[in-house]
N, C-alpha and C. Protein backbone atom coordinates (compact mmCIF):
# COMPACT_ATOMS: atom_id res chain seq x y z
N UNK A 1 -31.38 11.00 -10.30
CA UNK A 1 -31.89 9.72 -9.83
C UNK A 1 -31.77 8.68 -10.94
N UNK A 2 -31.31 7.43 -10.84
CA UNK A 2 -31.52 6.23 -11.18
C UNK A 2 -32.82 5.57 -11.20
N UNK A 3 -33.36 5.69 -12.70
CA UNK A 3 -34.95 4.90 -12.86
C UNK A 3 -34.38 3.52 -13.88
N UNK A 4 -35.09 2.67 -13.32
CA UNK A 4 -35.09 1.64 -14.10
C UNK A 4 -36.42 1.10 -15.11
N UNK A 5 -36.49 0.64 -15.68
CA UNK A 5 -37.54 0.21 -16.52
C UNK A 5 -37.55 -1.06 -16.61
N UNK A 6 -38.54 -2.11 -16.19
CA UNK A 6 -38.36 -3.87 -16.34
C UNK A 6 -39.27 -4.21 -17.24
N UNK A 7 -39.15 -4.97 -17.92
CA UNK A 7 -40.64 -5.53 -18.90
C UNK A 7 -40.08 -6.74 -19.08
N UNK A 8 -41.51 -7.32 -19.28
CA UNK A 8 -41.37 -9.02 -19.63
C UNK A 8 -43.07 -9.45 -20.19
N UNK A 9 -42.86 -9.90 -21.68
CA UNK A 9 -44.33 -9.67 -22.35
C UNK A 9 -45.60 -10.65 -21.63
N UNK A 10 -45.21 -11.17 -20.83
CA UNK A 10 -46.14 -12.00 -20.22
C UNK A 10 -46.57 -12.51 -18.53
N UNK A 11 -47.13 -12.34 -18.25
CA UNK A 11 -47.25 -12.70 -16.34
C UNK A 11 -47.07 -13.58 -16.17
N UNK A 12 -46.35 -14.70 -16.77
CA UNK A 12 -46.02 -16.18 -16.53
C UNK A 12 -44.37 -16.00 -16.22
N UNK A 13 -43.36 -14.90 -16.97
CA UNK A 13 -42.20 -14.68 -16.75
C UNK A 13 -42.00 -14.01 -15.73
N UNK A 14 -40.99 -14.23 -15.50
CA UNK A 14 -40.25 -13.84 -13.56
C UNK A 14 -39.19 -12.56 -14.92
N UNK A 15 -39.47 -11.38 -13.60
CA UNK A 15 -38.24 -10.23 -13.97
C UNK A 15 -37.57 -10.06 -12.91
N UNK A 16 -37.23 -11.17 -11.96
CA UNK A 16 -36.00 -11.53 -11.32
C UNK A 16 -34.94 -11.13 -11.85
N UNK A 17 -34.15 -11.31 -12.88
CA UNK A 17 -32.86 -11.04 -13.15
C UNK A 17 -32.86 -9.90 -13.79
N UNK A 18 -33.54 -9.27 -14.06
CA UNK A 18 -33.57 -7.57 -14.71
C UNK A 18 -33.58 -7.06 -13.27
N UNK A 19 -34.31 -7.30 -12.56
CA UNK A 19 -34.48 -6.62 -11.11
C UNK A 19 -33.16 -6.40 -10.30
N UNK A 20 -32.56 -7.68 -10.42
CA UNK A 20 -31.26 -7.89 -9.37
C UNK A 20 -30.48 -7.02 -10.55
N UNK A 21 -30.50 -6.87 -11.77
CA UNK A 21 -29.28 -5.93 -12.26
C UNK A 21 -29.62 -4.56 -11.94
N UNK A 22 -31.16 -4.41 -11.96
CA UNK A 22 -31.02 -2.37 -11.73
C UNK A 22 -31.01 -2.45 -10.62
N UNK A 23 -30.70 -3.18 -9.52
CA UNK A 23 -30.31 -3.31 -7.72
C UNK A 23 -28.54 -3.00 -7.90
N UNK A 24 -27.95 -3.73 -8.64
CA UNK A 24 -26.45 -3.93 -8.72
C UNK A 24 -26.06 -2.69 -9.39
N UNK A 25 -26.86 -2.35 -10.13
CA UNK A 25 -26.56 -0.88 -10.63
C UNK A 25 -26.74 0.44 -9.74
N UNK A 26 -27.77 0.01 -8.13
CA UNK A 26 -27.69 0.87 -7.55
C UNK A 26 -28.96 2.20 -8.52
N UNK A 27 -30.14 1.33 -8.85
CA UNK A 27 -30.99 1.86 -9.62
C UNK A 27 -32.12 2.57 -7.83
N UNK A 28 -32.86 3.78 -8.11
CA UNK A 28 -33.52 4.29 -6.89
C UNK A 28 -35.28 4.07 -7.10
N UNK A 29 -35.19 3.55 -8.41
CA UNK A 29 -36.76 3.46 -8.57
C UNK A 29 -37.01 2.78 -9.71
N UNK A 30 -38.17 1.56 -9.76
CA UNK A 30 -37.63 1.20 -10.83
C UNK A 30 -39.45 0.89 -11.05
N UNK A 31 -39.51 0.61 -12.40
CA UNK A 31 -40.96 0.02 -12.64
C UNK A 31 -41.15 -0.83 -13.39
N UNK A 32 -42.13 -2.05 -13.36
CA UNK A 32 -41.54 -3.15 -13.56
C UNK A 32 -43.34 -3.44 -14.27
N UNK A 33 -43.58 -4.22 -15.79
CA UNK A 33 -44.07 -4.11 -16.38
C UNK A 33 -44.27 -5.89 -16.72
N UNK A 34 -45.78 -6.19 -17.03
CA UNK A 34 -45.55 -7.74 -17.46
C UNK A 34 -46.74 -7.01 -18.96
N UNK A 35 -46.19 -6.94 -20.15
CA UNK A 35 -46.84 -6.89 -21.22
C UNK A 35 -46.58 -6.69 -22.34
N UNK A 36 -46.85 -6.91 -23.29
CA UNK A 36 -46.53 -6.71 -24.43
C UNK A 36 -45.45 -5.62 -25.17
N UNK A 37 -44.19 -5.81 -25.50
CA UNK A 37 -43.91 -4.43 -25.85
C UNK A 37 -44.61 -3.53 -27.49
N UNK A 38 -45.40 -4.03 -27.63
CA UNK A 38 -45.32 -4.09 -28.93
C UNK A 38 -45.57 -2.40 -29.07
N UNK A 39 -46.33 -1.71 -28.64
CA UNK A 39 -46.28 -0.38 -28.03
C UNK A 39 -46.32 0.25 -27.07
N UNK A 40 -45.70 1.57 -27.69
CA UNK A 40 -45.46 1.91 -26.37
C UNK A 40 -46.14 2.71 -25.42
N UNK A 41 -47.67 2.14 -25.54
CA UNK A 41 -48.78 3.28 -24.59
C UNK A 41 -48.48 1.95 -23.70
N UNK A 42 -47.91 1.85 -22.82
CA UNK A 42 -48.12 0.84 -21.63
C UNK A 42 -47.90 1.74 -20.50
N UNK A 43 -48.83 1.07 -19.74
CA UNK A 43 -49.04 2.03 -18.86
C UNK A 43 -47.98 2.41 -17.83
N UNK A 44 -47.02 1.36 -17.03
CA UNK A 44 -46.01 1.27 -16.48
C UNK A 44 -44.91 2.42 -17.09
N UNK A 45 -44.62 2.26 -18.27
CA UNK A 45 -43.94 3.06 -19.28
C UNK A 45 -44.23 4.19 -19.54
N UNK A 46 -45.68 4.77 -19.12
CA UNK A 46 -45.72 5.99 -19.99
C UNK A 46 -45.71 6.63 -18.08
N UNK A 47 -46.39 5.82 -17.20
CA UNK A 47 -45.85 6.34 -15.42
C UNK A 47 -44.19 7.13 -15.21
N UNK A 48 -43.44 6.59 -15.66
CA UNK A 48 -41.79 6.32 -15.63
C UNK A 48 -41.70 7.86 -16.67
N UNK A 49 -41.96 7.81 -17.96
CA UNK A 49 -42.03 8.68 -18.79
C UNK A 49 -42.21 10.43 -17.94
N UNK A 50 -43.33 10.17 -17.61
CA UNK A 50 -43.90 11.72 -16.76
C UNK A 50 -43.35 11.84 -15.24
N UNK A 51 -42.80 10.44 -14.54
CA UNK A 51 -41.71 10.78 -13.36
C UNK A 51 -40.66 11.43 -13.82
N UNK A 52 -40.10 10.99 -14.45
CA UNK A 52 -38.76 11.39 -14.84
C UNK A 52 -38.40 12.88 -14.84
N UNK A 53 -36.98 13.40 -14.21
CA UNK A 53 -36.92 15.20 -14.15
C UNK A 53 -35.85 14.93 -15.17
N UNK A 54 -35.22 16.15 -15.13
CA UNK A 54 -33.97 16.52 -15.16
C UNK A 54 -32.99 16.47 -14.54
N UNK A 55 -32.17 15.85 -15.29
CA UNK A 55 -30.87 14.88 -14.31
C UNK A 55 -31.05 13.37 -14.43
N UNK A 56 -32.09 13.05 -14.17
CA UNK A 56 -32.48 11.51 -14.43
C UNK A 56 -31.59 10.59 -15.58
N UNK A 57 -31.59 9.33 -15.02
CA UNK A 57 -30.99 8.24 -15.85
C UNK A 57 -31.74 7.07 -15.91
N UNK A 58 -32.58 6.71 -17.16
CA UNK A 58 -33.30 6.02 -17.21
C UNK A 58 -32.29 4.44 -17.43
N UNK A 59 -32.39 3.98 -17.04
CA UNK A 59 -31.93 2.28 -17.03
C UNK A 59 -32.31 1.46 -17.65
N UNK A 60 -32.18 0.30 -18.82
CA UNK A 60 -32.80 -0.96 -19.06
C UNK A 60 -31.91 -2.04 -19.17
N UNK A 61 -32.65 -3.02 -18.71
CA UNK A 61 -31.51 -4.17 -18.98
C UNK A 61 -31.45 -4.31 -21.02
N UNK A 62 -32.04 -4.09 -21.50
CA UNK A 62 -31.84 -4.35 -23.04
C UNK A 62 -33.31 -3.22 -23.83
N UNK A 63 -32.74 -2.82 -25.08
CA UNK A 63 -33.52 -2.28 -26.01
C UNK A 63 -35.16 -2.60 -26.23
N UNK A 64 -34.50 -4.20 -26.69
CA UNK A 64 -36.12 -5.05 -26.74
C UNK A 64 -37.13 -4.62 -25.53
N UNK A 65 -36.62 -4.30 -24.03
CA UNK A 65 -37.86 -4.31 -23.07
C UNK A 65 -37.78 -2.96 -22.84
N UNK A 66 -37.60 -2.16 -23.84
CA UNK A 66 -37.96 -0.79 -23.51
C UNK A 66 -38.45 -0.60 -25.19
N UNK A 67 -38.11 -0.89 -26.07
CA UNK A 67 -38.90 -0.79 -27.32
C UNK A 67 -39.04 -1.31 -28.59
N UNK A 68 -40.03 -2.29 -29.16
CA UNK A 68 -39.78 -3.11 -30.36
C UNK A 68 -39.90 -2.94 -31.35
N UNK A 69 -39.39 -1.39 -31.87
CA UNK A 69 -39.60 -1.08 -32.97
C UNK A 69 -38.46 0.58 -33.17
N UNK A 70 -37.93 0.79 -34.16
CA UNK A 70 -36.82 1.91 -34.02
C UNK A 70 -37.82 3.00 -33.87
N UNK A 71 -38.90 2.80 -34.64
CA UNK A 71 -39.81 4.54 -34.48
C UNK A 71 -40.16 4.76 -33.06
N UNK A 72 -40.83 4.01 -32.38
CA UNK A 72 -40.96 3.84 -31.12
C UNK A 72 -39.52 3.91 -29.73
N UNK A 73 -38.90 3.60 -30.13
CA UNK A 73 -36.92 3.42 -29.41
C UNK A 73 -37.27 4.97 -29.96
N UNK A 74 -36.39 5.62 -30.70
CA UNK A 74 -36.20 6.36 -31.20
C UNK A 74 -36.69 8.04 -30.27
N UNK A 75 -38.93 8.03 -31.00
CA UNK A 75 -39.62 8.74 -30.06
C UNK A 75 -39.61 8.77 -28.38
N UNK A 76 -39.10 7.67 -28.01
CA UNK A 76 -38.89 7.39 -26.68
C UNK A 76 -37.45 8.44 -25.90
N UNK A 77 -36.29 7.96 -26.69
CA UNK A 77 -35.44 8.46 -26.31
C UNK A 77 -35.64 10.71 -26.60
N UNK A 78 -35.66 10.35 -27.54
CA UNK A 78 -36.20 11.61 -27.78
C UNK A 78 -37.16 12.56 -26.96
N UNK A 79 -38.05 11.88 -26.43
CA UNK A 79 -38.63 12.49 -25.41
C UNK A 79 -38.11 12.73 -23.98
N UNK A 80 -37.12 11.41 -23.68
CA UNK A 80 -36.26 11.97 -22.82
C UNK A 80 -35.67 13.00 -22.73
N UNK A 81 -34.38 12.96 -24.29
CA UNK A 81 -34.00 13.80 -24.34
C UNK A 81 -34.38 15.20 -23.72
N UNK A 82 -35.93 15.93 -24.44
CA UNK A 82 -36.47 17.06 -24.15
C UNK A 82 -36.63 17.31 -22.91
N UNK A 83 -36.40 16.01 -22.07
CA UNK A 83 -36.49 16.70 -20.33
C UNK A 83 -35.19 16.39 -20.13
N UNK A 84 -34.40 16.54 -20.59
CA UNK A 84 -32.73 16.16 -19.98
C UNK A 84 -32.85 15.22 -19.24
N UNK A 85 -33.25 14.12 -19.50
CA UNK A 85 -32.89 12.39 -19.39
C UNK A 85 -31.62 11.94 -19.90
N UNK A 86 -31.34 10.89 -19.42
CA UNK A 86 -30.25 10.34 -19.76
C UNK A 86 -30.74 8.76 -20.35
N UNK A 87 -30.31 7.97 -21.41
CA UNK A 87 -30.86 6.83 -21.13
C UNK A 87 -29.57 6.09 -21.29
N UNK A 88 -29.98 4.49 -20.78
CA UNK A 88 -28.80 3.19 -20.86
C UNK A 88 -29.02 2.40 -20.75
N UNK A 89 -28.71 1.55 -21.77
CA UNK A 89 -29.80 0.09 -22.11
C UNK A 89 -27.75 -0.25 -21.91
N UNK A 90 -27.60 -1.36 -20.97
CA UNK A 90 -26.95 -1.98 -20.20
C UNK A 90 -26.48 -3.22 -21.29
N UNK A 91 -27.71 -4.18 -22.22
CA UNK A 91 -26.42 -5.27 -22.92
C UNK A 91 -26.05 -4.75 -24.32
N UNK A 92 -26.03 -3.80 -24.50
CA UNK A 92 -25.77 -3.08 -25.48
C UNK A 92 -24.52 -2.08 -25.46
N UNK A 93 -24.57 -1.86 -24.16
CA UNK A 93 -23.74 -0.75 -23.77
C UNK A 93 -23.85 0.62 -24.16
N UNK A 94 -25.37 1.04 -24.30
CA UNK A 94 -25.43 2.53 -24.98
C UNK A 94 -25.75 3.32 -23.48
N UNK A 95 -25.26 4.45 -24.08
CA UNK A 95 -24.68 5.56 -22.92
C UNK A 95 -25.59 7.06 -23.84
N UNK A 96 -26.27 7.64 -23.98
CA UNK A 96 -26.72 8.72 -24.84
C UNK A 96 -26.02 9.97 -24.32
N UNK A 97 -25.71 9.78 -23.00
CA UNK A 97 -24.76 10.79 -22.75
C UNK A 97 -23.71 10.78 -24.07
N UNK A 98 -23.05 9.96 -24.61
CA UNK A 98 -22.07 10.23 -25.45
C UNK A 98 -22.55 10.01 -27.10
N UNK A 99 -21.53 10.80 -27.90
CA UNK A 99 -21.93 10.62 -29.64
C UNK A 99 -22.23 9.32 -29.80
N UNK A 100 -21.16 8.79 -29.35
CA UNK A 100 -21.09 7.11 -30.18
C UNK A 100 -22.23 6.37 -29.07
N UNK A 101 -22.41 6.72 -27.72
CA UNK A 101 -24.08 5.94 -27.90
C UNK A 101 -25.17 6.42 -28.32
N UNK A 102 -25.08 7.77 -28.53
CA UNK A 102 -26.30 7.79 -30.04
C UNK A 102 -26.52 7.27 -31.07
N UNK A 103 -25.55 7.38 -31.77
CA UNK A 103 -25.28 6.76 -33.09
C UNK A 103 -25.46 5.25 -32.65
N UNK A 104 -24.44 4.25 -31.68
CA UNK A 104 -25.46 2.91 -31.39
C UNK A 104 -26.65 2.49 -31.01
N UNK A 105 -27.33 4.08 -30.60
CA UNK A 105 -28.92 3.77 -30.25
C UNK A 105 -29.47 3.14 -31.56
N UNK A 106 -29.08 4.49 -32.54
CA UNK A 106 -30.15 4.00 -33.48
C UNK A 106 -29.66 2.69 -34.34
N UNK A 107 -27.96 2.55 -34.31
CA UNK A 107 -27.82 1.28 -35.22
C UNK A 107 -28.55 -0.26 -34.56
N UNK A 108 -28.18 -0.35 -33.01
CA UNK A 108 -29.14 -1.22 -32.54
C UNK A 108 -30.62 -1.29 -32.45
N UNK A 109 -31.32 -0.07 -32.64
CA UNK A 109 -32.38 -0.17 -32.87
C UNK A 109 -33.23 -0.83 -33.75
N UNK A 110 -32.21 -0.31 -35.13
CA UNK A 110 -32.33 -1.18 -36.87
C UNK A 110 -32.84 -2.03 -36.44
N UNK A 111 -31.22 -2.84 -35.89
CA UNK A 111 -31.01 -4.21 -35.76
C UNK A 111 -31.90 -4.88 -35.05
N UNK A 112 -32.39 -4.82 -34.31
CA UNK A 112 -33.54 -5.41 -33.15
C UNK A 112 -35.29 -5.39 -34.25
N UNK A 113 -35.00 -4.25 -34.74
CA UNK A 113 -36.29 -4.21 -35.92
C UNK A 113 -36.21 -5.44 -37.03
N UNK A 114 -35.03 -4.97 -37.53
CA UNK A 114 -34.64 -5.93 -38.47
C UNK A 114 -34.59 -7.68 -38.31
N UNK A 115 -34.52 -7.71 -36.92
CA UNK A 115 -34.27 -9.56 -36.73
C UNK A 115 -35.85 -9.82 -36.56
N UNK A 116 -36.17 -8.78 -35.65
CA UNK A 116 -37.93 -8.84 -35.42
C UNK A 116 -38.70 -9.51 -36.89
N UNK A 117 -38.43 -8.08 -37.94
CA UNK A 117 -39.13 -8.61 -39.14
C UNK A 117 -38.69 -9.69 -39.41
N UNK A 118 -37.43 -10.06 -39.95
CA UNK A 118 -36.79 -11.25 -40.01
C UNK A 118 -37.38 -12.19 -39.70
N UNK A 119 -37.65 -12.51 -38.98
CA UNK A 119 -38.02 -13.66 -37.82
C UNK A 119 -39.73 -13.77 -38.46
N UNK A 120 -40.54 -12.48 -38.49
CA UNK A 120 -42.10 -13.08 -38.47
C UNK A 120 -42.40 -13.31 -40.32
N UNK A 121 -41.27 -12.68 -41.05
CA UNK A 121 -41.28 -13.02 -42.55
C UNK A 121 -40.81 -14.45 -42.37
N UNK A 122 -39.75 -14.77 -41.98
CA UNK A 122 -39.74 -16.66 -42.28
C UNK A 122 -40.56 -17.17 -41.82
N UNK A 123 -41.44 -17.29 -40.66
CA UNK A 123 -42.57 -17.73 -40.22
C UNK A 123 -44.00 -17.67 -41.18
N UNK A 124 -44.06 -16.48 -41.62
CA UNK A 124 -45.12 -16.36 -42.76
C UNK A 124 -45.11 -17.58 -43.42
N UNK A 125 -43.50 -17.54 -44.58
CA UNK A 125 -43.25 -18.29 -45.22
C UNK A 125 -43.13 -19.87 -44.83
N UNK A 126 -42.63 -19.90 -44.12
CA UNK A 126 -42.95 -21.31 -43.26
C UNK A 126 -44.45 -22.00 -43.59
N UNK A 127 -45.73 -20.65 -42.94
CA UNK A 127 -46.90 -21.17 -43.04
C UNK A 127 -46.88 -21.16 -44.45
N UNK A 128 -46.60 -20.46 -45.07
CA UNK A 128 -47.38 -20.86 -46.55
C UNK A 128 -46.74 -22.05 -47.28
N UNK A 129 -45.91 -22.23 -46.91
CA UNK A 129 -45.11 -23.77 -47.38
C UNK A 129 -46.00 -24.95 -47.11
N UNK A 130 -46.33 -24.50 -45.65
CA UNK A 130 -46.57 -26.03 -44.90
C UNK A 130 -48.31 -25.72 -45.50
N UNK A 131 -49.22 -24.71 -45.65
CA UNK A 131 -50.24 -24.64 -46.31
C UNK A 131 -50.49 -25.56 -47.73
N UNK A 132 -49.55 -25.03 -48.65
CA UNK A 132 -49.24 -25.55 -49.96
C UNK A 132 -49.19 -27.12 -49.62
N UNK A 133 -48.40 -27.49 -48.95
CA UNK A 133 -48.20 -29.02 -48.66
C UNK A 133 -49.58 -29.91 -48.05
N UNK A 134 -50.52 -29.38 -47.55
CA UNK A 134 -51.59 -29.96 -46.92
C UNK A 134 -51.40 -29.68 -45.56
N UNK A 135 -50.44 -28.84 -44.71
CA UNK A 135 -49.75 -29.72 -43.56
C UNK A 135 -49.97 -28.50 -42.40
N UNK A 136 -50.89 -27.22 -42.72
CA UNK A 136 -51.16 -26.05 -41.73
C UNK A 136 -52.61 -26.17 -42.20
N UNK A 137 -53.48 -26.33 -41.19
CA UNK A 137 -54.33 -25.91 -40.96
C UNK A 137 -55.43 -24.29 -40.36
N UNK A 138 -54.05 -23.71 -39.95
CA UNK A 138 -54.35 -22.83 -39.00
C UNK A 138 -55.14 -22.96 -37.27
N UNK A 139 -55.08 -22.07 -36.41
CA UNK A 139 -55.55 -22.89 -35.20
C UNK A 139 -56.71 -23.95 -35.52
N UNK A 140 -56.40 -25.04 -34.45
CA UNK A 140 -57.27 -26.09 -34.06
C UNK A 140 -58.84 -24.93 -33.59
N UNK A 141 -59.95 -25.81 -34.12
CA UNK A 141 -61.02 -25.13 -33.04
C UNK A 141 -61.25 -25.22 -32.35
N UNK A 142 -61.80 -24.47 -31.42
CA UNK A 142 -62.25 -24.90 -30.04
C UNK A 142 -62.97 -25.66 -29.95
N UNK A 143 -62.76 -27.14 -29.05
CA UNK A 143 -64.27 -28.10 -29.16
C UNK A 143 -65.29 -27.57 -27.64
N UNK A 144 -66.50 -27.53 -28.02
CA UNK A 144 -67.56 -27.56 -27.13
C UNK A 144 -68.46 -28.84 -26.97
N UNK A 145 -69.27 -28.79 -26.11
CA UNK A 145 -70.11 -29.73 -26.20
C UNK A 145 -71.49 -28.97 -26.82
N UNK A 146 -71.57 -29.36 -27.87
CA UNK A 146 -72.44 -28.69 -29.40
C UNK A 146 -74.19 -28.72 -28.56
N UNK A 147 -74.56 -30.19 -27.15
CA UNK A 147 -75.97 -30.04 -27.51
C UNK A 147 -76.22 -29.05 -26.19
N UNK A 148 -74.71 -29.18 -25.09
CA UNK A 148 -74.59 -28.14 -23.85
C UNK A 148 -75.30 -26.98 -24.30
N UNK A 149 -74.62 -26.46 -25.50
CA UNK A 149 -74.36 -24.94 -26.27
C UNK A 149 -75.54 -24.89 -26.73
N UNK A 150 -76.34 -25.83 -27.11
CA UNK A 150 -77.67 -25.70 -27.81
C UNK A 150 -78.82 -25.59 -26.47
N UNK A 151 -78.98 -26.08 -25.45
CA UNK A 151 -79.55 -26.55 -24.59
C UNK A 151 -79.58 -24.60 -23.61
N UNK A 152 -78.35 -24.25 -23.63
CA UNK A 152 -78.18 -22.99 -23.22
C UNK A 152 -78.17 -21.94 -23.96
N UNK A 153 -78.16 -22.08 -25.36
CA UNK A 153 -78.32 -20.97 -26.13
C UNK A 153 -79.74 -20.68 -26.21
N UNK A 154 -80.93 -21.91 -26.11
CA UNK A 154 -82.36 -21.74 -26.27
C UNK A 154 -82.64 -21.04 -24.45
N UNK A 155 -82.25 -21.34 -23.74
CA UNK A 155 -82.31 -20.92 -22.06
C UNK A 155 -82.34 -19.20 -22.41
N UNK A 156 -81.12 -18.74 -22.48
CA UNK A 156 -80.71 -17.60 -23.20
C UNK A 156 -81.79 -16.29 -23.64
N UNK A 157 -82.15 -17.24 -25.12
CA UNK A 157 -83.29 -17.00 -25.80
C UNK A 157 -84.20 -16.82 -25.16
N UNK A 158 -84.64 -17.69 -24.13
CA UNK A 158 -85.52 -17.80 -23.26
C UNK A 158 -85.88 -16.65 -21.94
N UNK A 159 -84.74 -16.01 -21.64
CA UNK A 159 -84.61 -15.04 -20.77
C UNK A 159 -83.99 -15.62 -19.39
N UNK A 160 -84.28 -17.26 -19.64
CA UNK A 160 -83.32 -17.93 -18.38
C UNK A 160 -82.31 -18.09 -17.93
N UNK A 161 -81.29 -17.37 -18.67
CA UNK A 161 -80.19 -17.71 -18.59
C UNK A 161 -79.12 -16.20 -18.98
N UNK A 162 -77.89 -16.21 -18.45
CA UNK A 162 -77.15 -15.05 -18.99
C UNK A 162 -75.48 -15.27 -19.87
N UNK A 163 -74.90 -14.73 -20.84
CA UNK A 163 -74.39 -15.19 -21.13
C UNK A 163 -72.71 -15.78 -20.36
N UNK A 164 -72.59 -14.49 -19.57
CA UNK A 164 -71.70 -14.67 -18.40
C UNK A 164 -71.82 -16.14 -17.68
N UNK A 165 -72.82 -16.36 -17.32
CA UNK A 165 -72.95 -18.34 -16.75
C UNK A 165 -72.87 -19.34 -18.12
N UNK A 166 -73.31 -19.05 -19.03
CA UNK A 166 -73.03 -20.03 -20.44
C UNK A 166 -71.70 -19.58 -20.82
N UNK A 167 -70.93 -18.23 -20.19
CA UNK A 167 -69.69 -18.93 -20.86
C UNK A 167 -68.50 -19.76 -19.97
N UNK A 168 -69.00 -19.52 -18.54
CA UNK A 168 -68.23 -19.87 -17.79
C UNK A 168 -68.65 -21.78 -17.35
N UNK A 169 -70.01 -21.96 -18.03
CA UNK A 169 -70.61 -23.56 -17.96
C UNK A 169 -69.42 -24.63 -18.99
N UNK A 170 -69.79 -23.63 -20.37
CA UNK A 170 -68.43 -24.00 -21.61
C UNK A 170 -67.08 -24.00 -21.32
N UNK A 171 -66.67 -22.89 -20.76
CA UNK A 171 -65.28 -23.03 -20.05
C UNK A 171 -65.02 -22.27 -21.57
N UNK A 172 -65.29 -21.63 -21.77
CA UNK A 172 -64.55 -20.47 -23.33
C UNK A 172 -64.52 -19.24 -22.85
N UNK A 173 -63.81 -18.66 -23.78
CA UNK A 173 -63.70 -16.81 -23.47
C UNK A 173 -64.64 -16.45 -24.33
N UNK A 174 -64.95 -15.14 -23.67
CA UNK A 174 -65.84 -13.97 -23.99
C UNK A 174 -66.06 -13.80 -25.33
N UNK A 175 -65.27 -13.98 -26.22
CA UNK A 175 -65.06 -14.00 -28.16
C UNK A 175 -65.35 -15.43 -28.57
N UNK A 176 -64.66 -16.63 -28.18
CA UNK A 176 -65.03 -17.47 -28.35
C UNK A 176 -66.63 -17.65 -28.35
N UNK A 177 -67.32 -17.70 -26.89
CA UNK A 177 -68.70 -17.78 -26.97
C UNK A 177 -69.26 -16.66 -28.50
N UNK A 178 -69.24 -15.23 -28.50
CA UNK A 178 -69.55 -15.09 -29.04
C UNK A 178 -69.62 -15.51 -31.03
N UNK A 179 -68.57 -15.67 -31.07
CA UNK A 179 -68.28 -16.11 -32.20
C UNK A 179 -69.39 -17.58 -32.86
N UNK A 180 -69.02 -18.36 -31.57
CA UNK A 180 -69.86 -19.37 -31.37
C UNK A 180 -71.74 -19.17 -32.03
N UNK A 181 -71.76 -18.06 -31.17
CA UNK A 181 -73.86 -18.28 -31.19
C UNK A 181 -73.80 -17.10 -32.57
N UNK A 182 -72.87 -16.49 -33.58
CA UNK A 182 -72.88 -16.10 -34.77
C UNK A 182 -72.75 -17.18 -35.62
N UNK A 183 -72.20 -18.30 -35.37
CA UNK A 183 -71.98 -19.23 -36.63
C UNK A 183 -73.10 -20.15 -36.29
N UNK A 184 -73.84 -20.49 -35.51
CA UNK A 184 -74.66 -21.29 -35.02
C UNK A 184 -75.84 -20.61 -35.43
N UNK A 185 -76.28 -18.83 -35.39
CA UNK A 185 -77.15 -18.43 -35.80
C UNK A 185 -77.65 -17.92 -37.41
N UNK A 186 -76.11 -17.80 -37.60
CA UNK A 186 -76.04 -18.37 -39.33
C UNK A 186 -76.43 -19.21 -40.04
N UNK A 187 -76.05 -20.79 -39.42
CA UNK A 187 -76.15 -22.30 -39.89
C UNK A 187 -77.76 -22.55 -39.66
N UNK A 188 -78.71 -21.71 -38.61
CA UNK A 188 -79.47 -22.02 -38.44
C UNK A 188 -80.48 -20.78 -38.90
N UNK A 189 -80.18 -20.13 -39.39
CA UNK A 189 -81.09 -18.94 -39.93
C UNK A 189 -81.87 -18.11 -39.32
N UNK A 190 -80.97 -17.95 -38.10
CA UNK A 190 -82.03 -17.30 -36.92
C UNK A 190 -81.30 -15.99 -37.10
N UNK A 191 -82.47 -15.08 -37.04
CA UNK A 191 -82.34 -14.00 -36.22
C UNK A 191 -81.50 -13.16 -35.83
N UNK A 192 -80.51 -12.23 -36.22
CA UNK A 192 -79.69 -12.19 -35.03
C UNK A 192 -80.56 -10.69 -33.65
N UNK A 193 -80.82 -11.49 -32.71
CA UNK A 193 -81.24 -10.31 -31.78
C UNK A 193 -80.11 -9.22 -31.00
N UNK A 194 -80.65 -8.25 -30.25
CA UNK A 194 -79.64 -7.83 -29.21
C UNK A 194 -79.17 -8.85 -27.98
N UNK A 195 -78.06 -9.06 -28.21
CA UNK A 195 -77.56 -9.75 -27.01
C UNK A 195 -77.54 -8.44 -25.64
């Protein structure tokens, strides 16, 4: 059987065109993933992993959405291997059925590691440039309305209130708020109780 594998790190991206290629490939099952690749416990991925028999041909449209890192590529294929999988990452053209797409598994693998690091080392450097210069701040903060937050943090205190409705009054996430009534209970020398 023909399994495909789709990923796309975010639910805002369409895997439209990965889809229509493991269709054109005549793929019989495919599973289709919106998250992070950064490892590889995803759940979609590790489903596909324990379907898979012997005989199987696992499918991807590219390396990157099956693994972002060679140790990870690597353990992956490898585990195929041990159930007589087949794998084929399609813009690459690797085939593991054959020597020479082994040997390009792992040289593209490098390579995909290598631009990865690449890429978040000049960015480092970037920030520390633009740091040195006056010119990074790091994220903007979140603005609240400071007497809202005060007005509901004493409610709170009070037993009137829960934090689930003060965070959804603020319009912040779950860390945000909290972060929030730690620096506020700092600045103000309170207490810290059980939330």
């Amino acid at each position: 059987m023909k399994v495909g594998y789709v990923r796309v790190s975010t639910t805002e991206q369409n895997t439209a065109r990965q889809e229509s290629l493991m269709e054109s490939l005549g793929v019989e099952k495919i599973y289709i993933e919106k998250i992070s690749g950064k490892s590889k416990d995803r759940p979609k991925l590790q489903e596909m992993m324990t379907f898979v028999r012997e005989g199987d041909t696992v499918i991807v449209e590219s390396i990157s959405r099956f693994a972002r890192n060679v140790r990870d590529l690597l353990d992956l294929v490898e585990q195929l291997k041990e159930k007589k999988v087949d794998f084929v990452s399609k813009k690459e053209n690797i085939d593991t059925t054959t020597p020479a797409g082994k040997l390009m598994l792992t040289v593209f693998g490098a390579l995909a590691e290598f631009e990865r690091e690449s890429l978040l080392q000049r960015q480092r450097e970037g920030i520390e440039i633009a740091k040195a210069e006056g010119k990074y701040k790091g994220r903007k903060p979140i603005e609240i309305d400071e007497k809202l937050f005060e007005e509901l943090y004493r409610q709170w205190k009070n037993g009137e209130t829960q934090p689930k409705y003060m965070i959804k009054k603020l319009g912040i996430s779950r860390n945000t708020f909290y972060r929030r009534v730690k620096a506020y209970e700092e600045k103000h020398g309170i207490i810290k109780s059980e939330k």
